[in-house]
Structure formats: C-alpha cells, structure tokens
PDB file of N, CA and C in Angstrom:
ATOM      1  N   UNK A   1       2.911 -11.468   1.747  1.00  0.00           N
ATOM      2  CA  UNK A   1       1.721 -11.098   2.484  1.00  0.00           C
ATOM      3  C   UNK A   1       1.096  -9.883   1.837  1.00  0.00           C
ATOM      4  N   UNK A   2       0.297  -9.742   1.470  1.00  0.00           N
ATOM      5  CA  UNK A   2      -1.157  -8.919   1.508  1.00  0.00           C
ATOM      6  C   UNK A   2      -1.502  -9.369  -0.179  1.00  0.00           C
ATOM      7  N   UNK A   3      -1.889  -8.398  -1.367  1.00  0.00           N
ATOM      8  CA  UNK A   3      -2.551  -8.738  -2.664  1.00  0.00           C
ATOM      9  C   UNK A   3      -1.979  -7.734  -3.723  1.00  0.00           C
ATOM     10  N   UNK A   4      -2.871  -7.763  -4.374  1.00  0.00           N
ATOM     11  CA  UNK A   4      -2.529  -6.793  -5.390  1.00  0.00           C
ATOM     12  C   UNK A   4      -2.663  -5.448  -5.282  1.00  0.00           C
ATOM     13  N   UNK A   5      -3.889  -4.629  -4.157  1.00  0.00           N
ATOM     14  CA  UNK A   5      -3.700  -3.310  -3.844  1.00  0.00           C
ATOM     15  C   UNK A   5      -2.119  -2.933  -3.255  1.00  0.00           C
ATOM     16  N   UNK A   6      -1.754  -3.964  -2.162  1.00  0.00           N
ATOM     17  CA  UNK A   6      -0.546  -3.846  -1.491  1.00  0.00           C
ATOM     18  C   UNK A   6       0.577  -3.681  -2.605  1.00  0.00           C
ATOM     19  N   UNK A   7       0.854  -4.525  -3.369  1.00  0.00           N
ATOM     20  CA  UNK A   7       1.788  -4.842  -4.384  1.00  0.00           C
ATOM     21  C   UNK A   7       1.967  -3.954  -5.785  1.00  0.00           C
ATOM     22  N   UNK A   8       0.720  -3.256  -5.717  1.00  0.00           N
ATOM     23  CA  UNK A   8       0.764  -1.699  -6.295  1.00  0.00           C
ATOM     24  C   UNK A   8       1.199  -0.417  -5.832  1.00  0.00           C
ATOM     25  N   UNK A   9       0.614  -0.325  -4.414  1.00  0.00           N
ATOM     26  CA  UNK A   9       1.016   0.874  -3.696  1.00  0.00           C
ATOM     27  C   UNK A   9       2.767   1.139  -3.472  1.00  0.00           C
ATOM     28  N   UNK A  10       3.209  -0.722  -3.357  1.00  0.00           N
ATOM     29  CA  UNK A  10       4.557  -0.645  -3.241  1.00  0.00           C
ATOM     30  C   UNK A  10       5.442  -0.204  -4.436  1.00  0.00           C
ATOM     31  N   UNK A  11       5.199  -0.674  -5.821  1.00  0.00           N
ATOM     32  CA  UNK A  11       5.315  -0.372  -6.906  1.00  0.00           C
ATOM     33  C   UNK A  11       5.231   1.248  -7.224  1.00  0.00           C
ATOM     34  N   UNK A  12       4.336   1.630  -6.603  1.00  0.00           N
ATOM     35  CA  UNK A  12       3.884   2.556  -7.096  1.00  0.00           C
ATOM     36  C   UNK A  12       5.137   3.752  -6.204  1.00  0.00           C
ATOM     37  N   UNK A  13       4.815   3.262  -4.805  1.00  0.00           N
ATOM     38  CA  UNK A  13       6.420   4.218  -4.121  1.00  0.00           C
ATOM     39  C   UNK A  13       7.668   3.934  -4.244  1.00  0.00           C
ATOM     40  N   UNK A  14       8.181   2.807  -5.261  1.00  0.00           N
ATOM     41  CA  UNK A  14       9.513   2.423  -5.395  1.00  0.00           C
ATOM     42  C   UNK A  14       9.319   3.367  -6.800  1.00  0.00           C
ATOM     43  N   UNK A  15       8.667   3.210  -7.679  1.00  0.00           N
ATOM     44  CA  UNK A  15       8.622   4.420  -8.651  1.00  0.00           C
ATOM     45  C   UNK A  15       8.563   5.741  -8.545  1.00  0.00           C
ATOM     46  N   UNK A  16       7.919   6.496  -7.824  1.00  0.00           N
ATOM     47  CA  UNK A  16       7.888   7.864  -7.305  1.00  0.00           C
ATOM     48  C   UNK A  16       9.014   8.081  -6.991  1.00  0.00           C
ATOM     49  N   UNK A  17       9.655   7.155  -6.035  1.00  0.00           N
ATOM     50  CA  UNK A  17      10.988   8.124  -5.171  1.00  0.00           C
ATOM     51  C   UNK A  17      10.680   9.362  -4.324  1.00  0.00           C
ATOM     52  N   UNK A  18       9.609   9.287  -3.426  1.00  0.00           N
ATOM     53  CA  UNK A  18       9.048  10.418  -3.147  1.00  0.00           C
ATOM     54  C   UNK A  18       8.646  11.498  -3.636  1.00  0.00           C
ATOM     55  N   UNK A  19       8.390  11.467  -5.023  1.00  0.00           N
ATOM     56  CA  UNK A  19       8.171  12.958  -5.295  1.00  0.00           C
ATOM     57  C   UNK A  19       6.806  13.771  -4.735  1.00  0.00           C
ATOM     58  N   UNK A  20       7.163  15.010  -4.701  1.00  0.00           N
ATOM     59  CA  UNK A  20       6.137  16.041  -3.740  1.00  0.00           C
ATOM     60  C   UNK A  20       5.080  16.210  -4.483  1.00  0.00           C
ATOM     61  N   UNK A  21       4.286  16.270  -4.070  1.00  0.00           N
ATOM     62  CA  UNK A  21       2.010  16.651  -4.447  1.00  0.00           C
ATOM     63  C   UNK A  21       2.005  15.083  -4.736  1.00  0.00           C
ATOM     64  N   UNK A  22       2.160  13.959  -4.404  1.00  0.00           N
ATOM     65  CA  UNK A  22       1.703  13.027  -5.420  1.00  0.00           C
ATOM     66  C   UNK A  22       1.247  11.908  -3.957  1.00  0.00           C
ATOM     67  N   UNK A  23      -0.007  11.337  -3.692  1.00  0.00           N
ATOM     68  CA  UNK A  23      -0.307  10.529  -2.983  1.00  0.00           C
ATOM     69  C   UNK A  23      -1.197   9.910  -3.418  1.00  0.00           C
ATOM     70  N   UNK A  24      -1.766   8.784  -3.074  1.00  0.00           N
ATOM     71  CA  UNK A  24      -2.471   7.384  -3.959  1.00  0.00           C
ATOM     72  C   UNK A  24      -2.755   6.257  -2.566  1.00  0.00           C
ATOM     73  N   UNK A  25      -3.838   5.734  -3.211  1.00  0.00           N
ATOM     74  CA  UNK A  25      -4.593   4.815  -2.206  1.00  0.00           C
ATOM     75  C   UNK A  25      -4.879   3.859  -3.135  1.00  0.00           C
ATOM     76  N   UNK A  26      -5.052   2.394  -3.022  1.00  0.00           N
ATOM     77  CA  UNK A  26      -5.168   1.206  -3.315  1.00  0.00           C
ATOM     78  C   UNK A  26      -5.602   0.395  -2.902  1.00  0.00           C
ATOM     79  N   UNK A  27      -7.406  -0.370  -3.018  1.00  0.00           N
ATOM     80  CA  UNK A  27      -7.939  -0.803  -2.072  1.00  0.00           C
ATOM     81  C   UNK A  27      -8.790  -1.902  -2.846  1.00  0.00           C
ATOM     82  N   UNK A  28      -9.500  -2.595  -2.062  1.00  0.00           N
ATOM     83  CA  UNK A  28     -10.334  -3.826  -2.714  1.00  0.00           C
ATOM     84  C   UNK A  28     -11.579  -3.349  -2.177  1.00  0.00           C
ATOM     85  N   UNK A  29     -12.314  -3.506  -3.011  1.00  0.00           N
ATOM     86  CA  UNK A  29     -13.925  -3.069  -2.246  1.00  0.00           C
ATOM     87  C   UNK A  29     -14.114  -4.401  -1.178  1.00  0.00           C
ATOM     88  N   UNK A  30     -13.893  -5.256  -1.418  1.00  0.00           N
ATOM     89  CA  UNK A  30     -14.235  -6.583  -0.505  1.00  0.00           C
ATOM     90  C   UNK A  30     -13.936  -6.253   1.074  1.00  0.00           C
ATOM     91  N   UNK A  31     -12.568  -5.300   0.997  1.00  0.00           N
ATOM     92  CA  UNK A  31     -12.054  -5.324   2.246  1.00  0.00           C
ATOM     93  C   UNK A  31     -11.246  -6.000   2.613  1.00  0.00           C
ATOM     94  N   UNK A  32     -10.781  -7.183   1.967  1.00  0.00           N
ATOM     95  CA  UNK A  32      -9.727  -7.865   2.094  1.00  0.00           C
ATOM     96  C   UNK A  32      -8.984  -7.651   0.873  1.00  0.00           C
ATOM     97  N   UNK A  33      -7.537  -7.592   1.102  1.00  0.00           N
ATOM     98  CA  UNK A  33      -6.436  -7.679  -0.305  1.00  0.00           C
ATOM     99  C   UNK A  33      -5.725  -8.783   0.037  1.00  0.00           C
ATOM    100  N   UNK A  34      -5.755  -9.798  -0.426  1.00  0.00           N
ATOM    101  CA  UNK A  34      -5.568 -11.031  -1.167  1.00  0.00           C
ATOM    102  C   UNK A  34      -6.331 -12.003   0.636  1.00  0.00           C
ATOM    103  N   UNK A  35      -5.352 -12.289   1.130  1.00  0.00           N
ATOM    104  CA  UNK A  35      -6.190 -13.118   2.493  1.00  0.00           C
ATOM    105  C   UNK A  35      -5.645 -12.542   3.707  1.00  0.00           C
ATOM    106  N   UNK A  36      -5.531 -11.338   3.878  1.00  0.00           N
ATOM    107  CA  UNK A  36      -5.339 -10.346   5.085  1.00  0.00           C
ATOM    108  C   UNK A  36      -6.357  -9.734   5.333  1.00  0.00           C
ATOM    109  N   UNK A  37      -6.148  -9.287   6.494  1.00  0.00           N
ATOM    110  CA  UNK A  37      -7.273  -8.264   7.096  1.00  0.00           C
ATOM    111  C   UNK A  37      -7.378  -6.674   6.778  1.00  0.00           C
ATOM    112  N   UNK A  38      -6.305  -6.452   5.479  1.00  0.00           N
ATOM    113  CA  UNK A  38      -6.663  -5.190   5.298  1.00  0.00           C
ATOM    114  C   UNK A  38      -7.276  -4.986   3.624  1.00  0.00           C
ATOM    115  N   UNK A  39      -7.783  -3.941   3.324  1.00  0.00           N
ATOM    116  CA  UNK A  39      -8.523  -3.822   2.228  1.00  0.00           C
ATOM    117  C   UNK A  39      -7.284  -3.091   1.071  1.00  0.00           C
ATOM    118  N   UNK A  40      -6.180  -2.847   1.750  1.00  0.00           N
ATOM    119  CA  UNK A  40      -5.060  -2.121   0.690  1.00  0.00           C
ATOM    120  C   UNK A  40      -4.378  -1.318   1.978  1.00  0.00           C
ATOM    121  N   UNK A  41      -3.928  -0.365   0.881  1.00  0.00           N
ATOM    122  CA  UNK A  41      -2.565   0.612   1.368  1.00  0.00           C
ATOM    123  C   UNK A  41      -2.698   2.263   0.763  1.00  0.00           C
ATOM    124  N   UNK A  42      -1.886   2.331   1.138  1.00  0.00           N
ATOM    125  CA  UNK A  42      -1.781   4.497   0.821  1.00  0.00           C
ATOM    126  C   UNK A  42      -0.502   4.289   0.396  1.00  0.00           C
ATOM    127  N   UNK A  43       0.119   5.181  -0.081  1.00  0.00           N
ATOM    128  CA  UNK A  43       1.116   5.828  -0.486  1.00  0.00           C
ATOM    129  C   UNK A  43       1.458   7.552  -0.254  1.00  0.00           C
ATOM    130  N   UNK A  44       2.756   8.200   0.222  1.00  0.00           N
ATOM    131  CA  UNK A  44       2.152   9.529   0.443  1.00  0.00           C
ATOM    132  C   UNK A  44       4.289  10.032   0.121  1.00  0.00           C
ATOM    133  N   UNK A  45       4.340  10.749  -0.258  1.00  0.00           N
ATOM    134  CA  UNK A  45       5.638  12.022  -0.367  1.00  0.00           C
ATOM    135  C   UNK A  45       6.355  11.286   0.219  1.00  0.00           C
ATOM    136  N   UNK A  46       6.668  10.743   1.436  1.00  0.00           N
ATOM    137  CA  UNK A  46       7.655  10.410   2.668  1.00  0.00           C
ATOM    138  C   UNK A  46       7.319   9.006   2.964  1.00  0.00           C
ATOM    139  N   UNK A  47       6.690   8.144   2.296  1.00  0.00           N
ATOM    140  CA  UNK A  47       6.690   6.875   2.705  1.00  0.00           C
ATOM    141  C   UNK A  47       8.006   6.364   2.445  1.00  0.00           C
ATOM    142  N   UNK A  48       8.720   6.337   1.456  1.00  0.00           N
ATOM    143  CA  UNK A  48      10.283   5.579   1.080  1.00  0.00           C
ATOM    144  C   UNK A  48      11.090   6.370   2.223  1.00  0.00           C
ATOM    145  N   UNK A  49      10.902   7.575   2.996  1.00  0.00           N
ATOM    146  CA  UNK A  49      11.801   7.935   4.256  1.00  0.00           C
ATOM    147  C   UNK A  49      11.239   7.423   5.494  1.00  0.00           C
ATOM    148  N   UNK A  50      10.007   7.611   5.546  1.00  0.00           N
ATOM    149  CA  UNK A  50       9.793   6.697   6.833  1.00  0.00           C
ATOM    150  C   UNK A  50       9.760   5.466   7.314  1.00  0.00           C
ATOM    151  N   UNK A  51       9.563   4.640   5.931  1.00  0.00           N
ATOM    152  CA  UNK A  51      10.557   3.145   5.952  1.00  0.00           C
ATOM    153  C   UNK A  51      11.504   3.177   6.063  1.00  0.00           C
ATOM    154  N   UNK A  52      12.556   4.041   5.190  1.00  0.00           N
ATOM    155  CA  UNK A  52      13.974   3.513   5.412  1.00  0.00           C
ATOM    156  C   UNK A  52      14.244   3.931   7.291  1.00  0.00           C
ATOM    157  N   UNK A  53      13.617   4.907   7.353  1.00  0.00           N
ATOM    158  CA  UNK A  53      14.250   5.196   9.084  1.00  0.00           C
ATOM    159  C   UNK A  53      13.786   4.527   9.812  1.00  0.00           C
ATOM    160  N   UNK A  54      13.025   3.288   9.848  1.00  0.00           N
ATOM    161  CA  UNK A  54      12.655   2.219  10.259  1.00  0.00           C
ATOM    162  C   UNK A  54      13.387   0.859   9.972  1.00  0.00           C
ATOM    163  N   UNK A  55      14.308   1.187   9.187  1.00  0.00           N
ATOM    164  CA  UNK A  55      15.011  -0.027   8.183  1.00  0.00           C
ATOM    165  C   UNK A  55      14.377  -0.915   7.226  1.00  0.00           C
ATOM    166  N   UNK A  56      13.405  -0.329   7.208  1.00  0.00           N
ATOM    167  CA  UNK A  56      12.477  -1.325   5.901  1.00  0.00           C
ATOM    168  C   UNK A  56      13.165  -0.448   4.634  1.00  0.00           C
ATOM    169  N   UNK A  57      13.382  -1.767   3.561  1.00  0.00           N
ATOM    170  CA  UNK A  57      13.435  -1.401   2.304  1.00  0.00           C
ATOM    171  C   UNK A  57      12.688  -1.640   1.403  1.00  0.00           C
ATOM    172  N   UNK A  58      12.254  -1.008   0.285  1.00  0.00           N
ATOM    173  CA  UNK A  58      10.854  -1.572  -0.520  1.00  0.00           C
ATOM    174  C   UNK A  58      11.422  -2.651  -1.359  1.00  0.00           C
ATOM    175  N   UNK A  59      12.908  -2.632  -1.795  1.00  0.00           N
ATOM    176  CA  UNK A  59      13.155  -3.213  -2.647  1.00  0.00           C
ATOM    177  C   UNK A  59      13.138  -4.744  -1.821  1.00  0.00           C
ATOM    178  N   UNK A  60      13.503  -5.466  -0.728  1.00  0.00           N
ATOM    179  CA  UNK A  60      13.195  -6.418   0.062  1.00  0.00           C
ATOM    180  C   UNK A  60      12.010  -7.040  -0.082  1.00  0.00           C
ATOM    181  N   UNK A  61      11.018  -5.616   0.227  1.00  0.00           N
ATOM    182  CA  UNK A  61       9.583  -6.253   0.693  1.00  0.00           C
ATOM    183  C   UNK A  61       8.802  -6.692  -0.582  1.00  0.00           C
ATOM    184  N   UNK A  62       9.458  -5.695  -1.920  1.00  0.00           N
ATOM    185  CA  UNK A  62       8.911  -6.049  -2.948  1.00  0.00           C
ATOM    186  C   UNK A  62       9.678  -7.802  -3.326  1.00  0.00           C
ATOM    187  N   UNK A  63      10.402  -7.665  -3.357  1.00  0.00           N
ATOM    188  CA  UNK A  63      11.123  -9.250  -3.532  1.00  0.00           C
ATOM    189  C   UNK A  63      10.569 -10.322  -3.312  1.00  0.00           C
ATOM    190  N   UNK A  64       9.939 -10.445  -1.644  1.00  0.00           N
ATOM    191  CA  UNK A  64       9.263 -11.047  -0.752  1.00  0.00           C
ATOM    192  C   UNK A  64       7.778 -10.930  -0.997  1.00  0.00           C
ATOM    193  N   UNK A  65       7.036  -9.988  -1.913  1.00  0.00           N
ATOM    194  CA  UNK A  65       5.882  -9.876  -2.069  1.00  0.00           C
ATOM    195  C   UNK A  65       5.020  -9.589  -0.290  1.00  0.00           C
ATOM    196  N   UNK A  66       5.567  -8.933   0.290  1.00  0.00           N
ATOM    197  CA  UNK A  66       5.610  -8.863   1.199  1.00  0.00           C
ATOM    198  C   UNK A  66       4.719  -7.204   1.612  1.00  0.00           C
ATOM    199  N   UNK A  67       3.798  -6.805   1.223  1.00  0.00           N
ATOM    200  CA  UNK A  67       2.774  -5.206   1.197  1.00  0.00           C
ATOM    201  C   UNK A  67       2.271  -5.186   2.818  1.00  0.00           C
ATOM    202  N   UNK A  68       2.211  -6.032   2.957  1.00  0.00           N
ATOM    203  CA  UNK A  68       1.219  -5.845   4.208  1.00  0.00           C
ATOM    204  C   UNK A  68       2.131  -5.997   5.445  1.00  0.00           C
ATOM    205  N   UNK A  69       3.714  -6.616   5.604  1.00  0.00           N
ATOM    206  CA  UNK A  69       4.967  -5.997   6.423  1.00  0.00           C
ATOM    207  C   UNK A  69       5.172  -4.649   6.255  1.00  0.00           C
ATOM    208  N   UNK A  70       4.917  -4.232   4.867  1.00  0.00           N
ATOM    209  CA  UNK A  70       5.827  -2.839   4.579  1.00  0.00           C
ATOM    210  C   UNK A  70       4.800  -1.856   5.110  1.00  0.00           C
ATOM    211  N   UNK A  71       3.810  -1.729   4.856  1.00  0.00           N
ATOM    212  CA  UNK A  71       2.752  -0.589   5.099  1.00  0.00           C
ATOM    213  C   UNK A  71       2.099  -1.171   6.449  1.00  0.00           C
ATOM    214  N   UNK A  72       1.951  -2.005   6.974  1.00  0.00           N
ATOM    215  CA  UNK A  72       1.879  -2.380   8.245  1.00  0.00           C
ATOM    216  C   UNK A  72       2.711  -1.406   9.609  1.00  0.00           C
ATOM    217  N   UNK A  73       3.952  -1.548   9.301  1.00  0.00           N
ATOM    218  CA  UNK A  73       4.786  -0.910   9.858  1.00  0.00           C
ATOM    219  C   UNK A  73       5.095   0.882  10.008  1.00  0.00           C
ATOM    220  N   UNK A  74       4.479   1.374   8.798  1.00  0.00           N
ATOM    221  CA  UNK A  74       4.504   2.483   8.951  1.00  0.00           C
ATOM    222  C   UNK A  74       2.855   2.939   8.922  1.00  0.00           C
ATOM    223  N   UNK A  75       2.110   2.337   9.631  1.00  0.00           N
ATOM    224  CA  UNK A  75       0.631   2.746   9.667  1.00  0.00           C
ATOM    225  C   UNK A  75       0.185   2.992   8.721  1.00  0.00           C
ATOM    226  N   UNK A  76       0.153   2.513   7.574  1.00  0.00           N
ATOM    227  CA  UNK A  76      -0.464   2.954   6.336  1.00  0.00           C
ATOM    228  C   UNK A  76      -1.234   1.786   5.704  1.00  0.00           C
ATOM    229  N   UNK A  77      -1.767   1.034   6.336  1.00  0.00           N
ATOM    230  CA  UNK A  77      -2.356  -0.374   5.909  1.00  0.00           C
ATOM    231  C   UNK A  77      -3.933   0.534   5.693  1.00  0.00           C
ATOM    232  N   UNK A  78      -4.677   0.027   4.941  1.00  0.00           N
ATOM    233  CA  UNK A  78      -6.382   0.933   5.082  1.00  0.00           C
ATOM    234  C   UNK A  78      -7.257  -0.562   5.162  1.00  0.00           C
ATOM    235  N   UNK A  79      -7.449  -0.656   6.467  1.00  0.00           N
ATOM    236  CA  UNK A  79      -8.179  -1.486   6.733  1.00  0.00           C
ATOM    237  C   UNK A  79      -9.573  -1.027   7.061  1.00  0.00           C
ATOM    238  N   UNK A  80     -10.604  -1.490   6.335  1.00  0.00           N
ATOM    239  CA  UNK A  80     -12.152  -1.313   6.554  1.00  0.00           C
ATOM    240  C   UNK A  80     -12.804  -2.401   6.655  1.00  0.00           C
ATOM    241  N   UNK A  81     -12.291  -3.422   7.198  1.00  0.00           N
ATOM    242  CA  UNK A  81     -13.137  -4.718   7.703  1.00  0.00           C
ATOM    243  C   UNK A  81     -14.110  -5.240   6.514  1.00  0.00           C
ATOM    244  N   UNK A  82     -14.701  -6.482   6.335  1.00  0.00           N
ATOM    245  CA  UNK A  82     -14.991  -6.522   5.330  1.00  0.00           C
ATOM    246  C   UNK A  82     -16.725  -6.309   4.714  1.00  0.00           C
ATOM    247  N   UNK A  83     -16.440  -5.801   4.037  1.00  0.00           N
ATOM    248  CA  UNK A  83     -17.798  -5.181   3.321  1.00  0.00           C
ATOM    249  C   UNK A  83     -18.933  -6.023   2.580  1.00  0.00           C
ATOM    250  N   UNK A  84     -18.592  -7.298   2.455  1.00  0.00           N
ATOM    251  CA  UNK A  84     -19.060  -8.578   1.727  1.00  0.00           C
ATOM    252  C   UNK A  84     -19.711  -7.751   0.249  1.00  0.00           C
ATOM    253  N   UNK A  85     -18.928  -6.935  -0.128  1.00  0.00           N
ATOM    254  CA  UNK A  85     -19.606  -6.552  -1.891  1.00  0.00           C
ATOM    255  C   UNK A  85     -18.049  -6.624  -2.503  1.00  0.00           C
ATOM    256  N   UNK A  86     -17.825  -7.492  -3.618  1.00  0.00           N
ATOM    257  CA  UNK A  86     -16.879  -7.133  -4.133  1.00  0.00           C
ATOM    258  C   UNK A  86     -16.925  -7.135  -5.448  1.00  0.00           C
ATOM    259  N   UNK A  87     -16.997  -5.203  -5.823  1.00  0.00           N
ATOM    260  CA  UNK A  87     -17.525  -4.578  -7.083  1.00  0.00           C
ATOM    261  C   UNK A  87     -16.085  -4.467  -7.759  1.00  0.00           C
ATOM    262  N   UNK A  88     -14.957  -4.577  -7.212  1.00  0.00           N
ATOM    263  CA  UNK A  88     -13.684  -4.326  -7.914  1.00  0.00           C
ATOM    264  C   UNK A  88     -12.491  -3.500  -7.230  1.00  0.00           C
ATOM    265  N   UNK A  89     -11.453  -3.679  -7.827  1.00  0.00           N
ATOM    266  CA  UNK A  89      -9.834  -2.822  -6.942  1.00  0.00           C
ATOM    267  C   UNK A  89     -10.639  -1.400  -7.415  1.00  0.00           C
ATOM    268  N   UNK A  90      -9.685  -0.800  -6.370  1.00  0.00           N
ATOM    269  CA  UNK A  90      -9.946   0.780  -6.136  1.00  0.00           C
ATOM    270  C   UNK A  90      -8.600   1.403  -6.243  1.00  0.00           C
ATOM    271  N   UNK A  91      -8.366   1.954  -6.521  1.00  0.00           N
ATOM    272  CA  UNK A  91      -7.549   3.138  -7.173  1.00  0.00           C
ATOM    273  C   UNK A  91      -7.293   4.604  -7.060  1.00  0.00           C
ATOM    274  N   UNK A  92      -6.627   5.194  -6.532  1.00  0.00           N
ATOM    275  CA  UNK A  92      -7.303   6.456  -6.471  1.00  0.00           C
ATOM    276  C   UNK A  92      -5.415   7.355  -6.250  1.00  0.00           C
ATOM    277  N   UNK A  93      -5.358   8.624  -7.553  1.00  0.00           N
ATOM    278  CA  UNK A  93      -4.025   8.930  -6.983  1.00  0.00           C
ATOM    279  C   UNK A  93      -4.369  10.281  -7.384  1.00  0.00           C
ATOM    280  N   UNK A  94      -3.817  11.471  -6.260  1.00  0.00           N
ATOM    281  CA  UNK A  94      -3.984  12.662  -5.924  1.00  0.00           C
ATOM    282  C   UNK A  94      -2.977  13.407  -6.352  1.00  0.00           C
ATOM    283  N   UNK A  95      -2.861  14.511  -7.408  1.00  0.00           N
ATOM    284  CA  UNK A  95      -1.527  14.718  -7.704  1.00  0.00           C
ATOM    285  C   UNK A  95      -1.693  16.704  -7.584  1.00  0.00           C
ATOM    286  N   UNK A  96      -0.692  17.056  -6.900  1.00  0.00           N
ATOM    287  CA  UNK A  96      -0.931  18.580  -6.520  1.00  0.00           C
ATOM    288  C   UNK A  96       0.335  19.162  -7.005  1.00  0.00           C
TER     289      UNK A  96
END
C-alpha cells in the first residue's frame, strides 16, 4: 500500500537510524501516491522509535511494500487531497 513517495520516506528512515537534525518529506504533486488517498509521507529523528513502540517494524513494512500502514499509524501520512496537476514527486530533506 501507498507509492513511491511512501517507499522512499521508508527507505529513507530504515537508512538514517534516527539520526538527529535530519527530517524529509516525500510527496506527489497529484496528491495521490500510487492509488491511496495520501500524497506521501514525512520522515523525522524518532520515527524508527515511535514505530517500534507501536510494534511496527520498517523492515516488515518495507518487505510488504506496505508505506501507507507504516506512516499511517504514526500520523505521518501528508495527505492534501487531490490537486488534479501532476508536475512531478516532491522531495524535500532538512538537515540541521
């Protein structure tokens, strides 16, 4: 479940390992990522702890291709309904 913003953001926090200043957003201009209702995902310092204390594992959800269970669950889905322009994936990572 979800696309390729989802399936990055997850990628992207199984690589980090939480490290500190570093957060990232991943989105489809369309508003939809792949045939869900959300446009992507976030990533932030504490996402791999606030899954696991939920019992989600990334390595599972990544298995399952599964973005939109994983960030679903910990409120981090970025849903903006859909925009009917689709200029391209969005990208965006904040590093402090």
């Amino acid at each position: 479940r979800g696309g390729r913003a989802g399936e990055f953001c997850m990628g992207l926090a199984q690589a980090l390992q939480g490290q500190e200043g570093v957060w990232a957003l991943a989105a489809d201009t369309d508003g939809i990522d792949g045939v869900e209702d959300n446009a992507g995902a976030r990533v932030a310092p504490d996402t791999l702890v606030r899954a696991a204390a939920q019992g989600a594992r990334i390595g599972d959800h990544l298995d399952r291709n599964d973005a939109y269970g994983y960030f679903e669950r910990l409120g981090d889905l970025v849903v903006t309904g859909p925009t009917h322009t689709n200029v391209n994936d969005f990208r965006a990572l904040l590093v402090l």
